[in-house]
N, C-alpha and C. Protein backbone atom coordinates (compact mmCIF):
# COMPACT_ATOMS: atom_id res chain seq x y z
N UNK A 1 0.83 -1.19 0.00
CA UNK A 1 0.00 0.00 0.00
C UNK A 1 0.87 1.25 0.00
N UNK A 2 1.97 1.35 0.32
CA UNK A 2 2.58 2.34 0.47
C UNK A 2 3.15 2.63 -0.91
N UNK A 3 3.61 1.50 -1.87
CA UNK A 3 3.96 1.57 -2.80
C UNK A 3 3.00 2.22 -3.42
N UNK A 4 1.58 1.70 -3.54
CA UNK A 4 0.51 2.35 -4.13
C UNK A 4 0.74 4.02 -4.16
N UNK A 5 0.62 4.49 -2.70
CA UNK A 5 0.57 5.62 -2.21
C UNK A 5 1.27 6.76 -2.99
N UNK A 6 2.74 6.04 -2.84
CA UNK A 6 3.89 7.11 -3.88
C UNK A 6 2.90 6.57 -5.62
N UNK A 7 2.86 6.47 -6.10
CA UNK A 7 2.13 5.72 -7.65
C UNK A 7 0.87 6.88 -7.50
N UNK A 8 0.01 6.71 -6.79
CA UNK A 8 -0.77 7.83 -7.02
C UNK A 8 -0.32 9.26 -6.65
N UNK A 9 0.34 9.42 -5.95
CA UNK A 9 0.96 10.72 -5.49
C UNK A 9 1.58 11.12 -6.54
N UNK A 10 2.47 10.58 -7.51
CA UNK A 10 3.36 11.13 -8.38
C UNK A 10 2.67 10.22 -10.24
N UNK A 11 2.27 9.81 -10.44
CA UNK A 11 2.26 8.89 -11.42
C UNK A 11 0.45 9.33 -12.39
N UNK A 12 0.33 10.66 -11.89
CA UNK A 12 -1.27 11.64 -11.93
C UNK A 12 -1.73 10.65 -13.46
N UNK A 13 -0.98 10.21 -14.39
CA UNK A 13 -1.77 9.84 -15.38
C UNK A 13 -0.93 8.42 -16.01
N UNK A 14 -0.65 8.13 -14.89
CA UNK A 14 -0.37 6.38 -15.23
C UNK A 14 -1.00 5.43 -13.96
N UNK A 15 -1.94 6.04 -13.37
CA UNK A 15 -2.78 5.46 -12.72
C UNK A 15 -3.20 4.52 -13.39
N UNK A 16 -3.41 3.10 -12.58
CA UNK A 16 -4.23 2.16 -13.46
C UNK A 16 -5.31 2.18 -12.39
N UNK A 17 -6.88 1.95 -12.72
CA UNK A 17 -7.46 2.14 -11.84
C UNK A 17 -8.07 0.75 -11.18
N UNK A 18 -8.16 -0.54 -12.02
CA UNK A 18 -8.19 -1.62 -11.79
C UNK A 18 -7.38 -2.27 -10.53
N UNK A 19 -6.33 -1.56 -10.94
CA UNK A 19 -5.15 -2.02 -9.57
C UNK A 19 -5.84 -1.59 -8.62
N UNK A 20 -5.99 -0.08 -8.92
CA UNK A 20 -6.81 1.00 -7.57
C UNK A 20 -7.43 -0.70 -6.54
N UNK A 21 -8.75 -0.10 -7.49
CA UNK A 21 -9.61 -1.07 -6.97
C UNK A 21 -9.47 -2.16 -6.38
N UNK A 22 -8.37 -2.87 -7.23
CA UNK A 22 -7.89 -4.45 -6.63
C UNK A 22 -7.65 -4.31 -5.10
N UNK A 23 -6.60 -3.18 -4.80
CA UNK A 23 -5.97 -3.06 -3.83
C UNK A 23 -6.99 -2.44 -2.64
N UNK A 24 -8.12 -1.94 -3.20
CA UNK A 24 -8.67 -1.70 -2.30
C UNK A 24 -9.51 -2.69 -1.47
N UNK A 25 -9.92 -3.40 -2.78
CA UNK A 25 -10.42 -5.03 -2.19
C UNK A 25 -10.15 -6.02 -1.23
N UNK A 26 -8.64 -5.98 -1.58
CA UNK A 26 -7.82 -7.43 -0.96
C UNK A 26 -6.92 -7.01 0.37
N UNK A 27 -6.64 -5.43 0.15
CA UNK A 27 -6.00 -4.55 1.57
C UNK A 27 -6.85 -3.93 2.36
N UNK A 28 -7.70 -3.51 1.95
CA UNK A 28 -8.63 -2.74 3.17
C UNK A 28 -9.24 -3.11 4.55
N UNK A 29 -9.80 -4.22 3.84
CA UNK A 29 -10.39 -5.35 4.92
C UNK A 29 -9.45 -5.73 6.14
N UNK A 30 -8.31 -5.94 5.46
CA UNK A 30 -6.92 -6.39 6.58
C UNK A 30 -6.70 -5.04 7.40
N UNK A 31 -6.36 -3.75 6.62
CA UNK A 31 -6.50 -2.69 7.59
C UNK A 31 -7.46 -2.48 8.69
N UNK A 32 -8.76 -2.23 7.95
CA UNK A 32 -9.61 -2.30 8.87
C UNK A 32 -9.47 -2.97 10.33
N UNK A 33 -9.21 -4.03 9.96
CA UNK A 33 -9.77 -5.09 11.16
C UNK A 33 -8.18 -4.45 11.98
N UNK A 34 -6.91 -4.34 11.35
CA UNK A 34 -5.88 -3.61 12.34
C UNK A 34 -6.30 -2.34 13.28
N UNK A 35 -7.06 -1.88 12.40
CA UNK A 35 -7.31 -0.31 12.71
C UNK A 35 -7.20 -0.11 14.69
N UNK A 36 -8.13 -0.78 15.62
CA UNK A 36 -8.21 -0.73 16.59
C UNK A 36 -6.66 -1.35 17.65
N UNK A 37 -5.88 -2.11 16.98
CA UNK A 37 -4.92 -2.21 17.67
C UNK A 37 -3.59 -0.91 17.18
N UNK A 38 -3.43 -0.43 16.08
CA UNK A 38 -2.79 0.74 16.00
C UNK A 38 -3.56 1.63 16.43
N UNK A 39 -4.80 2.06 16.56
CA UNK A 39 -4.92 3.13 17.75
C UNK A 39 -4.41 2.85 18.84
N UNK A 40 -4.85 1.80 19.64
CA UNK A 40 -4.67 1.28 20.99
C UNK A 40 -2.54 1.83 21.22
N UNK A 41 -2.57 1.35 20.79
CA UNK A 41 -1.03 1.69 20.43
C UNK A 41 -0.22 2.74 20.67
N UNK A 42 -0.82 3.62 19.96
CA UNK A 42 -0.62 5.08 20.15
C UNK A 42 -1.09 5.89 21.03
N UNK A 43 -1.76 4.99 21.83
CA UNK A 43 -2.75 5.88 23.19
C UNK A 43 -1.97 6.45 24.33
């Protein structure tokens, strides 16, 4: 995801948006469910 991150940040019209999407599919879910122990974390 981070890789992603720099790719959209710099790459304005070699975006593929399929990837977008892919990555939002198959990574998000895993974030999500992290989400509450990196808060906890930082408390």
């Amino acid at each position: 995801m981070k890789g992603m991150r720099n790719r959209i940040a710099h790459g304005y019209f070699e975006i593929n948006l399929e990837t977008v999407w892919e990555t939002i599919q198959t990574a998000l879910p895993s974030l999500i469910e992290q989400l509450p122990a990196i808060r906890d974390s930082v408390r």
